[in-house]
PDB file of N, CA and C in Angstrom:
ATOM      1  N   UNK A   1      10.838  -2.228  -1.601  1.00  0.00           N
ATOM      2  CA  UNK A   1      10.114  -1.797  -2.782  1.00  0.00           C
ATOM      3  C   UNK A   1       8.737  -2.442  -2.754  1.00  0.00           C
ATOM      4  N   UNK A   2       7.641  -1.571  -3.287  1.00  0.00           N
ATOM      5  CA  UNK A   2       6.398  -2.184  -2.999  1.00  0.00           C
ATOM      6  C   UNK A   2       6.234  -2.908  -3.963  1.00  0.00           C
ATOM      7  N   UNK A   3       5.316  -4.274  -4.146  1.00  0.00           N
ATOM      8  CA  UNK A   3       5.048  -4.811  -5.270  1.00  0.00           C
ATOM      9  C   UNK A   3       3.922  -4.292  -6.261  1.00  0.00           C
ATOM     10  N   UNK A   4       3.524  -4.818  -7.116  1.00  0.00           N
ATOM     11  CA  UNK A   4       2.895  -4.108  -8.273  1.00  0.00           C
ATOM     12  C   UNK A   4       1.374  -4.706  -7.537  1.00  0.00           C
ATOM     13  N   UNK A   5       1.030  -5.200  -6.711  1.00  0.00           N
ATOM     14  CA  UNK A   5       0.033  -5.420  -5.957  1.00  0.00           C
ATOM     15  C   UNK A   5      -0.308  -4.749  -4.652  1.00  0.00           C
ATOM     16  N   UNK A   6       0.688  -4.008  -4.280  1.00  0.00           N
ATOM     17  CA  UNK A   6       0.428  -3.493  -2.874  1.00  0.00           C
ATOM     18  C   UNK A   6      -0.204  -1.971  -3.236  1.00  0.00           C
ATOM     19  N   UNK A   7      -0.578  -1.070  -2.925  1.00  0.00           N
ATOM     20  CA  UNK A   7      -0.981   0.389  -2.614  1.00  0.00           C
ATOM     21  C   UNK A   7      -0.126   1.284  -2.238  1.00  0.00           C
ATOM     22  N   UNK A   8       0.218   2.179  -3.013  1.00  0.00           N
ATOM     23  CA  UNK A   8       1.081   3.615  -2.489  1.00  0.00           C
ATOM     24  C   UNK A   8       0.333   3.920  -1.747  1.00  0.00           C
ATOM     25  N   UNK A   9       1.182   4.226  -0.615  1.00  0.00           N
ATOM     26  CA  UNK A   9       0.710   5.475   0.543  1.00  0.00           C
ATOM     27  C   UNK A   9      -0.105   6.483  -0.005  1.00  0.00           C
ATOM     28  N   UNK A  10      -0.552   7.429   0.493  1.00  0.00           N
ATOM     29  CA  UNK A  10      -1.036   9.167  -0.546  1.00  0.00           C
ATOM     30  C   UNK A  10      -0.039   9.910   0.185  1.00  0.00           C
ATOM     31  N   UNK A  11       0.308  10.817  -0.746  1.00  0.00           N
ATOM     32  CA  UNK A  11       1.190  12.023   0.028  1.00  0.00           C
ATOM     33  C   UNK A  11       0.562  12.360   1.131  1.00  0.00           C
ATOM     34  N   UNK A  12       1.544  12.382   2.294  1.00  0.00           N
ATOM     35  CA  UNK A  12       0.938  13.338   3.205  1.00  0.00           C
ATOM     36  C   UNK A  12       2.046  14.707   3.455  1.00  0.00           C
ATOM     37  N   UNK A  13       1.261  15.557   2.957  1.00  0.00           N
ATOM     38  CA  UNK A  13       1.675  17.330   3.222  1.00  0.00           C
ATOM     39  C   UNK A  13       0.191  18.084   3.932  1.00  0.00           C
ATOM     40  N   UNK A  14       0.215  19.096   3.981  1.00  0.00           N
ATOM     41  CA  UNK A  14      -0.589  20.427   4.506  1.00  0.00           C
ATOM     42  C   UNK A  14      -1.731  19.779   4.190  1.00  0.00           C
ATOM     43  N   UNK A  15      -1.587  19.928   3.095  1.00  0.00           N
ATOM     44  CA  UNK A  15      -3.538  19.741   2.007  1.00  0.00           C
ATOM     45  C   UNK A  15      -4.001  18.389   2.422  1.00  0.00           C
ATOM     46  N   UNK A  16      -2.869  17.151   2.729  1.00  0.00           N
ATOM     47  CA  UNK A  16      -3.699  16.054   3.185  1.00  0.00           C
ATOM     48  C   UNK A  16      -4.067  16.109   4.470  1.00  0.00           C
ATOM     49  N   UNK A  17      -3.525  16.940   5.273  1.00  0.00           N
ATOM     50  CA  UNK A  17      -4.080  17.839   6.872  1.00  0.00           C
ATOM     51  C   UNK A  17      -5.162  18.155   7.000  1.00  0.00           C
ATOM     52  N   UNK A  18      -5.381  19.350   6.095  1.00  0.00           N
ATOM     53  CA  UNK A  18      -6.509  19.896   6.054  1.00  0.00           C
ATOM     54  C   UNK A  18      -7.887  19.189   5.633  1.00  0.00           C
ATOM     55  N   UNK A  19      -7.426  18.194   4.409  1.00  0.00           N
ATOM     56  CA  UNK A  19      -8.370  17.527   3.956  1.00  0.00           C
ATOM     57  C   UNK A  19      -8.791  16.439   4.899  1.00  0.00           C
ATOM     58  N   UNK A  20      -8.098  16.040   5.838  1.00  0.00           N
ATOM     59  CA  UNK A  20      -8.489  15.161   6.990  1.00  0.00           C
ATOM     60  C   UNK A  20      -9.602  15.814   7.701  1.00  0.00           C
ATOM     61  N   UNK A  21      -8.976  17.309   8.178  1.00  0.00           N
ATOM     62  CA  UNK A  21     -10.244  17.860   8.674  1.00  0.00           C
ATOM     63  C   UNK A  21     -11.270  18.241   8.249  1.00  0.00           C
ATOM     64  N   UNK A  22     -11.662  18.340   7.044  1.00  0.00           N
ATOM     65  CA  UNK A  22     -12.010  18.727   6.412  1.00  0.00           C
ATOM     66  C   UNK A  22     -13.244  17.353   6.143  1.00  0.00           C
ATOM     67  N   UNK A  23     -12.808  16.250   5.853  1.00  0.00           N
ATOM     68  CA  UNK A  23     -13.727  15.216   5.946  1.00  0.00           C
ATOM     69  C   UNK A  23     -14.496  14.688   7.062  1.00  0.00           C
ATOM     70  N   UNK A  24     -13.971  15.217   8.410  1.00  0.00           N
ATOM     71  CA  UNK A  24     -14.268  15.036   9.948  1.00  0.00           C
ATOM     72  C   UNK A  24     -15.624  15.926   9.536  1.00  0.00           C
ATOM     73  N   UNK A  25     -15.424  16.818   9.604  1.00  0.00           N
ATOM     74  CA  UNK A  25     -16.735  17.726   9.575  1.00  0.00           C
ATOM     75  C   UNK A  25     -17.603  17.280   8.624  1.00  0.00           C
ATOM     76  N   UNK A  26     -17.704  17.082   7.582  1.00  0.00           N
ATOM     77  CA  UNK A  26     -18.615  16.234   6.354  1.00  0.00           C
ATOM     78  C   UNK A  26     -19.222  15.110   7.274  1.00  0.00           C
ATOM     79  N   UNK A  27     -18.627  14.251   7.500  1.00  0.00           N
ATOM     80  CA  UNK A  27     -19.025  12.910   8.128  1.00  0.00           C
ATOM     81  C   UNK A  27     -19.653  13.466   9.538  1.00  0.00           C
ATOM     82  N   UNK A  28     -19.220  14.369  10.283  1.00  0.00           N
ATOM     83  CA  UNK A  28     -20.064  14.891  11.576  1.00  0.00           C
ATOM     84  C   UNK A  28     -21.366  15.396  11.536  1.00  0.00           C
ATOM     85  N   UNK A  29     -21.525  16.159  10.045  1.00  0.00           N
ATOM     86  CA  UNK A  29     -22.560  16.703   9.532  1.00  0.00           C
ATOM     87  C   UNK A  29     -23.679  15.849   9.112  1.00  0.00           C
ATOM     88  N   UNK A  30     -23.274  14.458   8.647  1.00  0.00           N
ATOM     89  CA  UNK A  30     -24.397  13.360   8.460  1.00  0.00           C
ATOM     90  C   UNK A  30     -24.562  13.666   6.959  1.00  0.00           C
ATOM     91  N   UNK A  31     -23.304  14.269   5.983  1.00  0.00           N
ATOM     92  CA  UNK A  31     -23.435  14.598   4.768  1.00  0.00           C
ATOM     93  C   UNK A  31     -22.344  13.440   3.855  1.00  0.00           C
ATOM     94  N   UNK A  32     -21.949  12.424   4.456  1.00  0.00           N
ATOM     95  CA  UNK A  32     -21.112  11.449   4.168  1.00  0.00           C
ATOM     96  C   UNK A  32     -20.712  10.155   5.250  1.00  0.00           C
ATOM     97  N   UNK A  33     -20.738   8.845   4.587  1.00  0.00           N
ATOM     98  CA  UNK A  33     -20.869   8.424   5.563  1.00  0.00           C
ATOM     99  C   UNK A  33     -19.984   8.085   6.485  1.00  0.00           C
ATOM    100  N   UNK A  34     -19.493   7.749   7.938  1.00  0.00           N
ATOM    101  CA  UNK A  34     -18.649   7.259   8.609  1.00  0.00           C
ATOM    102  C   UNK A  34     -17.737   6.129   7.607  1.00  0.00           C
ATOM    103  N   UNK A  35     -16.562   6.062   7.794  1.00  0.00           N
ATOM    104  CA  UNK A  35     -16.031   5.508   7.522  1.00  0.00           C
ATOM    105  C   UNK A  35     -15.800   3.861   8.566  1.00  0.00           C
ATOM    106  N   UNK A  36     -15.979   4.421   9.780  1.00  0.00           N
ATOM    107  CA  UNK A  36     -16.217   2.859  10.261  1.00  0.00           C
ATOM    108  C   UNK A  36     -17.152   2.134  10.676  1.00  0.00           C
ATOM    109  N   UNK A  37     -18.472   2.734   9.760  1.00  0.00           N
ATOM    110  CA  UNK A  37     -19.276   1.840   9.815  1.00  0.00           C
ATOM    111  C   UNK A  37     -19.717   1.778   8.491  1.00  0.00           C
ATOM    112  N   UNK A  38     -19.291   3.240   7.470  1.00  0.00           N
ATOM    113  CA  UNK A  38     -19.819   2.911   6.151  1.00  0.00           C
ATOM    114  C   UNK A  38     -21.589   3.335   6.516  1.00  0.00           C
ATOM    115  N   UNK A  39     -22.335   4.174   6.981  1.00  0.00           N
ATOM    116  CA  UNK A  39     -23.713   4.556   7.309  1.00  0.00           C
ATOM    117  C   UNK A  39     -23.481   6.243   7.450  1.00  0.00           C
ATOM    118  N   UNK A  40     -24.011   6.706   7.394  1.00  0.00           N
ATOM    119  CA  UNK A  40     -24.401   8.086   7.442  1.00  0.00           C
ATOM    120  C   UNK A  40     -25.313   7.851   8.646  1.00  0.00           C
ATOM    121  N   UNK A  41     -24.620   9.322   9.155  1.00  0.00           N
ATOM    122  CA  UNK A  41     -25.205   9.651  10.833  1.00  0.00           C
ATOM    123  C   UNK A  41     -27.094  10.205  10.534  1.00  0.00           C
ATOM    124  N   UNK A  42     -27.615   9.650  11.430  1.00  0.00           N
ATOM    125  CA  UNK A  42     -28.702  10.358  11.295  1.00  0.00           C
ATOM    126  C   UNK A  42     -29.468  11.406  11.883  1.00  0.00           C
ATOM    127  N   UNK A  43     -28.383  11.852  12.773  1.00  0.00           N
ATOM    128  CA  UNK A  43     -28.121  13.233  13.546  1.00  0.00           C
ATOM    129  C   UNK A  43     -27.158  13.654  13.492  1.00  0.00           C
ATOM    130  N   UNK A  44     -26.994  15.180  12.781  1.00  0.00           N
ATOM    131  CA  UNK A  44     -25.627  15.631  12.792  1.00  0.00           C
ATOM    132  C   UNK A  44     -25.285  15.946  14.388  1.00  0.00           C
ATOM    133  N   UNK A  45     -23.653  15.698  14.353  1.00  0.00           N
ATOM    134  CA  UNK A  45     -22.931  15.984  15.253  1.00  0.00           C
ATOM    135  C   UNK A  45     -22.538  17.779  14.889  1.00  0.00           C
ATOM    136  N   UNK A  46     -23.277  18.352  14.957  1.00  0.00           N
ATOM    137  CA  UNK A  46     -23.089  20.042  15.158  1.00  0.00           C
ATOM    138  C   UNK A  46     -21.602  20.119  16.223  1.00  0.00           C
ATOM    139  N   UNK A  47     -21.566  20.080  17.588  1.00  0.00           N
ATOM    140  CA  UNK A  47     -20.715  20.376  18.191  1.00  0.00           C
ATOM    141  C   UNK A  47     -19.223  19.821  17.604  1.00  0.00           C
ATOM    142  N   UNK A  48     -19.281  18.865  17.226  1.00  0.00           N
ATOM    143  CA  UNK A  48     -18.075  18.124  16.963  1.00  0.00           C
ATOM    144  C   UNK A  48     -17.969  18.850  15.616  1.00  0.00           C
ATOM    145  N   UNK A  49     -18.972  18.915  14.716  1.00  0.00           N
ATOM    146  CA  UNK A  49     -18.424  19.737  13.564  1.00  0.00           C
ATOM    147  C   UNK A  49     -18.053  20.792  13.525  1.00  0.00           C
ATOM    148  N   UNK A  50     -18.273  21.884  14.648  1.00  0.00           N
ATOM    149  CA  UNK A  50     -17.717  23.081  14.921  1.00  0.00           C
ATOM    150  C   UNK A  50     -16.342  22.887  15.661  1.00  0.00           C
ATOM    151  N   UNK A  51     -16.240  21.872  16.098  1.00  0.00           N
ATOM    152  CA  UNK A  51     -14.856  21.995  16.976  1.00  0.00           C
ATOM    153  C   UNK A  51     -13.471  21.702  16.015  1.00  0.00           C
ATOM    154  N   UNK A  52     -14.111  20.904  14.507  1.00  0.00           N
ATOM    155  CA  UNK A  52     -12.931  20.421  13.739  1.00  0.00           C
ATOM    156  C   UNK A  52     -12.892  21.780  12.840  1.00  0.00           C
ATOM    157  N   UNK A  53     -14.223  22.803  12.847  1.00  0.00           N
ATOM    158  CA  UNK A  53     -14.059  23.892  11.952  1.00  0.00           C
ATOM    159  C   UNK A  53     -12.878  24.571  12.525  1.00  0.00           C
ATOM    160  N   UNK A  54     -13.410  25.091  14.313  1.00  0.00           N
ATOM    161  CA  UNK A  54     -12.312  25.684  14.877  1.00  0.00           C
ATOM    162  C   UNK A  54     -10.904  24.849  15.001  1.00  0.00           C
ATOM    163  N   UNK A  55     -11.018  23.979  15.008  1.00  0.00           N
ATOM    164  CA  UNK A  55      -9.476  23.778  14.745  1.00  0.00           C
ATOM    165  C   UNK A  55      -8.812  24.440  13.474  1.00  0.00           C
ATOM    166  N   UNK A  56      -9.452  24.078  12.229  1.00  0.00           N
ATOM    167  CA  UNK A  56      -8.824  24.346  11.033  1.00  0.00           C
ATOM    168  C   UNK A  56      -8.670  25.961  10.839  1.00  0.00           C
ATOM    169  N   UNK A  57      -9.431  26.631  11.306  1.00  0.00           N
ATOM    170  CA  UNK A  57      -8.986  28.082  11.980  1.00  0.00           C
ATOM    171  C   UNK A  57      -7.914  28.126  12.710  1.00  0.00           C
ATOM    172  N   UNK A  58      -8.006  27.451  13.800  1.00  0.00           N
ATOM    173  CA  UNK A  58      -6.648  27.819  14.714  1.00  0.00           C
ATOM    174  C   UNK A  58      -5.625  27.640  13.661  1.00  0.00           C
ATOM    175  N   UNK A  59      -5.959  26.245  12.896  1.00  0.00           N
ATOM    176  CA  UNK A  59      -4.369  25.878  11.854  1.00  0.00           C
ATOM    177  C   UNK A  59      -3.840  27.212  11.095  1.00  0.00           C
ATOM    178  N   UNK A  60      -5.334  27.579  10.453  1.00  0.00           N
ATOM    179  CA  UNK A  60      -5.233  29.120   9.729  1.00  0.00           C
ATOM    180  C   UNK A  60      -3.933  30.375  10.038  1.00  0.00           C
ATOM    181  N   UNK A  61      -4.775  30.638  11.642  1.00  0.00           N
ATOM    182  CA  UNK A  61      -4.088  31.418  12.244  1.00  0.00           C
ATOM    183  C   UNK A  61      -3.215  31.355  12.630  1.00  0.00           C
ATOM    184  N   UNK A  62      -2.724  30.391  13.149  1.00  0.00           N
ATOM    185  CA  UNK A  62      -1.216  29.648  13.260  1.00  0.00           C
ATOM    186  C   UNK A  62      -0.062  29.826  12.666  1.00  0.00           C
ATOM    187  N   UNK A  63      -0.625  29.441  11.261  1.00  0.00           N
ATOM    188  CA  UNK A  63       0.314  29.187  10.003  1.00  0.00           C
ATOM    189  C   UNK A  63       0.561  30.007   9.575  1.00  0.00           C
ATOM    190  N   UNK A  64      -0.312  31.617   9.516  1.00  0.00           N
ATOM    191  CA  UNK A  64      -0.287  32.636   8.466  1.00  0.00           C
ATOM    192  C   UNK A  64       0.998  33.330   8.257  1.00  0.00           C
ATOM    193  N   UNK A  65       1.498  33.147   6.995  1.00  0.00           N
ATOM    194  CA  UNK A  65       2.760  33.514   6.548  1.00  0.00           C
ATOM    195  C   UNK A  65       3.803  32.915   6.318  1.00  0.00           C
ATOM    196  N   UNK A  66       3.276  31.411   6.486  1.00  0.00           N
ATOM    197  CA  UNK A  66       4.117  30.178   6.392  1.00  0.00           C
ATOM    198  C   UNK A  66       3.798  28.973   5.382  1.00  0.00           C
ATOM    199  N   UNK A  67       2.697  29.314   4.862  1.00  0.00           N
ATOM    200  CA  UNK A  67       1.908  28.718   3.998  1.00  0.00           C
ATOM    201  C   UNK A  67       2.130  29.309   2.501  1.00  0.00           C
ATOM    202  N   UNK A  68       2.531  28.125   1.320  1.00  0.00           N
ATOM    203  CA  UNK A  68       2.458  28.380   0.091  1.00  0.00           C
ATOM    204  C   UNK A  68       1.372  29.118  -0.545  1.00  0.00           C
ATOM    205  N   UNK A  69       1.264  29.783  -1.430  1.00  0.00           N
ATOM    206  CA  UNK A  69       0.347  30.427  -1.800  1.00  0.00           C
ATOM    207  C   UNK A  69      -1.459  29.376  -1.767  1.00  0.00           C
ATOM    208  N   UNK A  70      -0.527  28.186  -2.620  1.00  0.00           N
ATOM    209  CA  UNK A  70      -1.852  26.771  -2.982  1.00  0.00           C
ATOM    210  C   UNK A  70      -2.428  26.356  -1.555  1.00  0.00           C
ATOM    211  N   UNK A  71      -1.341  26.586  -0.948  1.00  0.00           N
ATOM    212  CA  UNK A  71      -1.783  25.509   0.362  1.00  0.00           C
ATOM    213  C   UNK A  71      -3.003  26.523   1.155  1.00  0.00           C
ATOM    214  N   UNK A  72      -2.767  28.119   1.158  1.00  0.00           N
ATOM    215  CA  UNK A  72      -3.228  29.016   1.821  1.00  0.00           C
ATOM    216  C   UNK A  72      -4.620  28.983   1.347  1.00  0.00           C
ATOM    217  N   UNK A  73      -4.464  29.246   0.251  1.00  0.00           N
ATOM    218  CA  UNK A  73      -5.891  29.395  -1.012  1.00  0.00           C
ATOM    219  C   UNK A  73      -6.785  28.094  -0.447  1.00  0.00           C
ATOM    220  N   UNK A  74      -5.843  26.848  -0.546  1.00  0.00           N
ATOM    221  CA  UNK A  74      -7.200  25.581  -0.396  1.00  0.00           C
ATOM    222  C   UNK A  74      -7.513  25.367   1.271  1.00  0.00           C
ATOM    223  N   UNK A  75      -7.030  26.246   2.127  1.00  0.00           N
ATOM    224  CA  UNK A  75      -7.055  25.822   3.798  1.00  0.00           C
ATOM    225  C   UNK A  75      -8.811  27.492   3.544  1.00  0.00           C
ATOM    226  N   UNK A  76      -8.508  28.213   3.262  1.00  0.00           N
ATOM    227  CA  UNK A  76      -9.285  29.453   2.957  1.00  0.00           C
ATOM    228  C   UNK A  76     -10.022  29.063   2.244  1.00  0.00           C
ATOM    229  N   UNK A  77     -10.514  27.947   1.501  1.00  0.00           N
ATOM    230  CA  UNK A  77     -11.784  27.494   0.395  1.00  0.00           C
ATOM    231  C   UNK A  77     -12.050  26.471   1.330  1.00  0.00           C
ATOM    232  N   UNK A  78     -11.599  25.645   1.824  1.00  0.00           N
ATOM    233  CA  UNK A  78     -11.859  24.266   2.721  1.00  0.00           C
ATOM    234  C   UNK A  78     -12.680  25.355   3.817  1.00  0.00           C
ATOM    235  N   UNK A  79     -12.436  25.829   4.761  1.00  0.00           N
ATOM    236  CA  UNK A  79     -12.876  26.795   5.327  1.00  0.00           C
ATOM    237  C   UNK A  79     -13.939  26.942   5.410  1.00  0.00           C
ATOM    238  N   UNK A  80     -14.451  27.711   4.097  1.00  0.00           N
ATOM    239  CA  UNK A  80     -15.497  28.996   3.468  1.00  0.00           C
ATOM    240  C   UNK A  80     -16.781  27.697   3.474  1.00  0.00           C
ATOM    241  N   UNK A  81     -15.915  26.744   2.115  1.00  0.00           N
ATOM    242  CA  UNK A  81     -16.963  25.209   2.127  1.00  0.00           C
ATOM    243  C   UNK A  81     -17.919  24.827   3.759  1.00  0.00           C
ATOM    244  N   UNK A  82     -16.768  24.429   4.494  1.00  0.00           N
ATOM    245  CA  UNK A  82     -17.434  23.816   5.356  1.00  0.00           C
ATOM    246  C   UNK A  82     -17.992  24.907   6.121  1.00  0.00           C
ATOM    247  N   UNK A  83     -17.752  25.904   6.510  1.00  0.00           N
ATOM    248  CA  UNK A  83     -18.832  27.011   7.250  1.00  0.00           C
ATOM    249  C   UNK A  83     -20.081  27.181   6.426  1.00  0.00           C
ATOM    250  N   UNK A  84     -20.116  27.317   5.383  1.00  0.00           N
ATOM    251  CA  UNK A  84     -21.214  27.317   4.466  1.00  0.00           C
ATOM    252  C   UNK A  84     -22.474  25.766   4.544  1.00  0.00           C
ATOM    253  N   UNK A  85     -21.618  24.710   4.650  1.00  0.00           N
ATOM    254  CA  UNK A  85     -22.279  23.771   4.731  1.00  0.00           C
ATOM    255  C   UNK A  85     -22.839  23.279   6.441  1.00  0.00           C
ATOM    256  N   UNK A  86     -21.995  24.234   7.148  1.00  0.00           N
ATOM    257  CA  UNK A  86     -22.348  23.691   8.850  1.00  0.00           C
ATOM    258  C   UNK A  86     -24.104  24.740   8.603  1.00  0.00           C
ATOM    259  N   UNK A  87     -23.758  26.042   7.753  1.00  0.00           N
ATOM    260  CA  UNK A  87     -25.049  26.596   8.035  1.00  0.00           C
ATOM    261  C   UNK A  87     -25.892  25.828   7.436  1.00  0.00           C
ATOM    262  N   UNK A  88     -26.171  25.270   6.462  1.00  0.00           N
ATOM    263  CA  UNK A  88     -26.895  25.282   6.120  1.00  0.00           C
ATOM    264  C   UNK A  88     -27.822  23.468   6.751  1.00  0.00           C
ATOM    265  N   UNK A  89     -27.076  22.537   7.022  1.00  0.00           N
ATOM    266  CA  UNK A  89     -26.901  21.505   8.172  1.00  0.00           C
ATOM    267  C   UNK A  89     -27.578  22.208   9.410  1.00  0.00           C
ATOM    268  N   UNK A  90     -27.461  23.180   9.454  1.00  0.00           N
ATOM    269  CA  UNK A  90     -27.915  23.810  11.028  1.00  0.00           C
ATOM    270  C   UNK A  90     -29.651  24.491  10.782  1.00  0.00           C
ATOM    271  N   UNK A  91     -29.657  24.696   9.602  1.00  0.00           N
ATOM    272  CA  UNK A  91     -30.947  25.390   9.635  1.00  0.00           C
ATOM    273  C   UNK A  91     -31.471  24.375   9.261  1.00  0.00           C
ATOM    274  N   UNK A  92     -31.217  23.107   8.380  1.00  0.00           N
ATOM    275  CA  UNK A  92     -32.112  22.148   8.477  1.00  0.00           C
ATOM    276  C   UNK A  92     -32.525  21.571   9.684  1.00  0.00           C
ATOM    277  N   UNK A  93     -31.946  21.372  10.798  1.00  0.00           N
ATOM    278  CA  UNK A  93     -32.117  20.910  11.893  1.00  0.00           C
ATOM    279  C   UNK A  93     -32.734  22.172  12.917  1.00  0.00           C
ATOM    280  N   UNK A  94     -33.105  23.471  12.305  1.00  0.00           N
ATOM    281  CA  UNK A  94     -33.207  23.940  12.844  1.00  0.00           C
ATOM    282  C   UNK A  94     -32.558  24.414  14.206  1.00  0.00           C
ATOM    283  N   UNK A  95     -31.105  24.363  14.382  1.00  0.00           N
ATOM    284  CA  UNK A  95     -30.903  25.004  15.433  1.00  0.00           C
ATOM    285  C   UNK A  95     -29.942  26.364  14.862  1.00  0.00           C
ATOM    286  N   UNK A  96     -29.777  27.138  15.953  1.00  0.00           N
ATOM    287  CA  UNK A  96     -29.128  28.532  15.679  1.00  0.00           C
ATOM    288  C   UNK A  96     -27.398  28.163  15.319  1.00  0.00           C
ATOM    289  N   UNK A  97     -26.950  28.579  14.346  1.00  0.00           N
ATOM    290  CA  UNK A  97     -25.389  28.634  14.307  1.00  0.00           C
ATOM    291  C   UNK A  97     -25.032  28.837  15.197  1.00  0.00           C
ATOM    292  N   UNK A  98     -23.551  28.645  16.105  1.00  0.00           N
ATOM    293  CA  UNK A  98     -23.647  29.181  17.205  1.00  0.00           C
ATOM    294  C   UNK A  98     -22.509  30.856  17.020  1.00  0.00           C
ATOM    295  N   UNK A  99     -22.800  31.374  17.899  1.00  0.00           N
ATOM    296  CA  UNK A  99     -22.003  33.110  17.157  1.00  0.00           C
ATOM    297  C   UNK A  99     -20.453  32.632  17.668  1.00  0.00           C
ATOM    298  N   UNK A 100     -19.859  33.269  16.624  1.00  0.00           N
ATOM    299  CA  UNK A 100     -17.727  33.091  16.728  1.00  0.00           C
ATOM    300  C   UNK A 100     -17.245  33.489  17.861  1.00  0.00           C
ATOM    301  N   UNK A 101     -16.979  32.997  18.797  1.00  0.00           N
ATOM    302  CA  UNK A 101     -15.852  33.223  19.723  1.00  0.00           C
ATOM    303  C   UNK A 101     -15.177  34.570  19.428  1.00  0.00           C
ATOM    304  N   UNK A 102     -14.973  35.291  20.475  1.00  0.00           N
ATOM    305  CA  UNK A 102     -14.094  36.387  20.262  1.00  0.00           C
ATOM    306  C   UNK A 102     -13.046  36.269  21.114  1.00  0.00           C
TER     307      UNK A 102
END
């Protein structure tokens, strides 16, 4: 039993998944700071932030039809968020989005 001094765990389900990835890309973007250094990047990591987007796609596609309604809705808003924010990270830096994989 934990004591009245120690810290609960956080749930971990789907949404704390997603939200993992979901913070990878924020912090790659130079829009929050690293957690192990506590500094904000002063060059976004573009590639690395596209690679945790495409993951959370693959999760997407993966999962579809296996996912609670909530869980579906916030993996599909987590999503939308961070594609929205890689563009706009990208035109500040001026480079081209790069076009979706087919």
């Amino acid at each position: 039993m934990a004591s009245s001094g120690e810290k609960k765990a956080p749930t971990l389900d789907f949404n704390a998944l997603v939200l993992s990835f979901g913070s990878s890309v924020i912090v790659h973007l130079g829009e929050a700071p690293d957690p192990t250094t506590g500094q904000k990047r002063e060059q976004p990591e573009l590639a690395m932030a596209q690679q945790s987007i495409d993951l959370l796609a693959m999760l997407q596609e993966k999962t579809q039809g296996n996912l609670t309604a909530e869980e579906g809705r916030f993996l599909q808003n987590m999503l939308f968020d961070l594609r929205m924010l890689f563009v706009e990270v990208s035109q500040r830096q001026g480079a081209p989005a790069p076009e979706k994989k087919r």
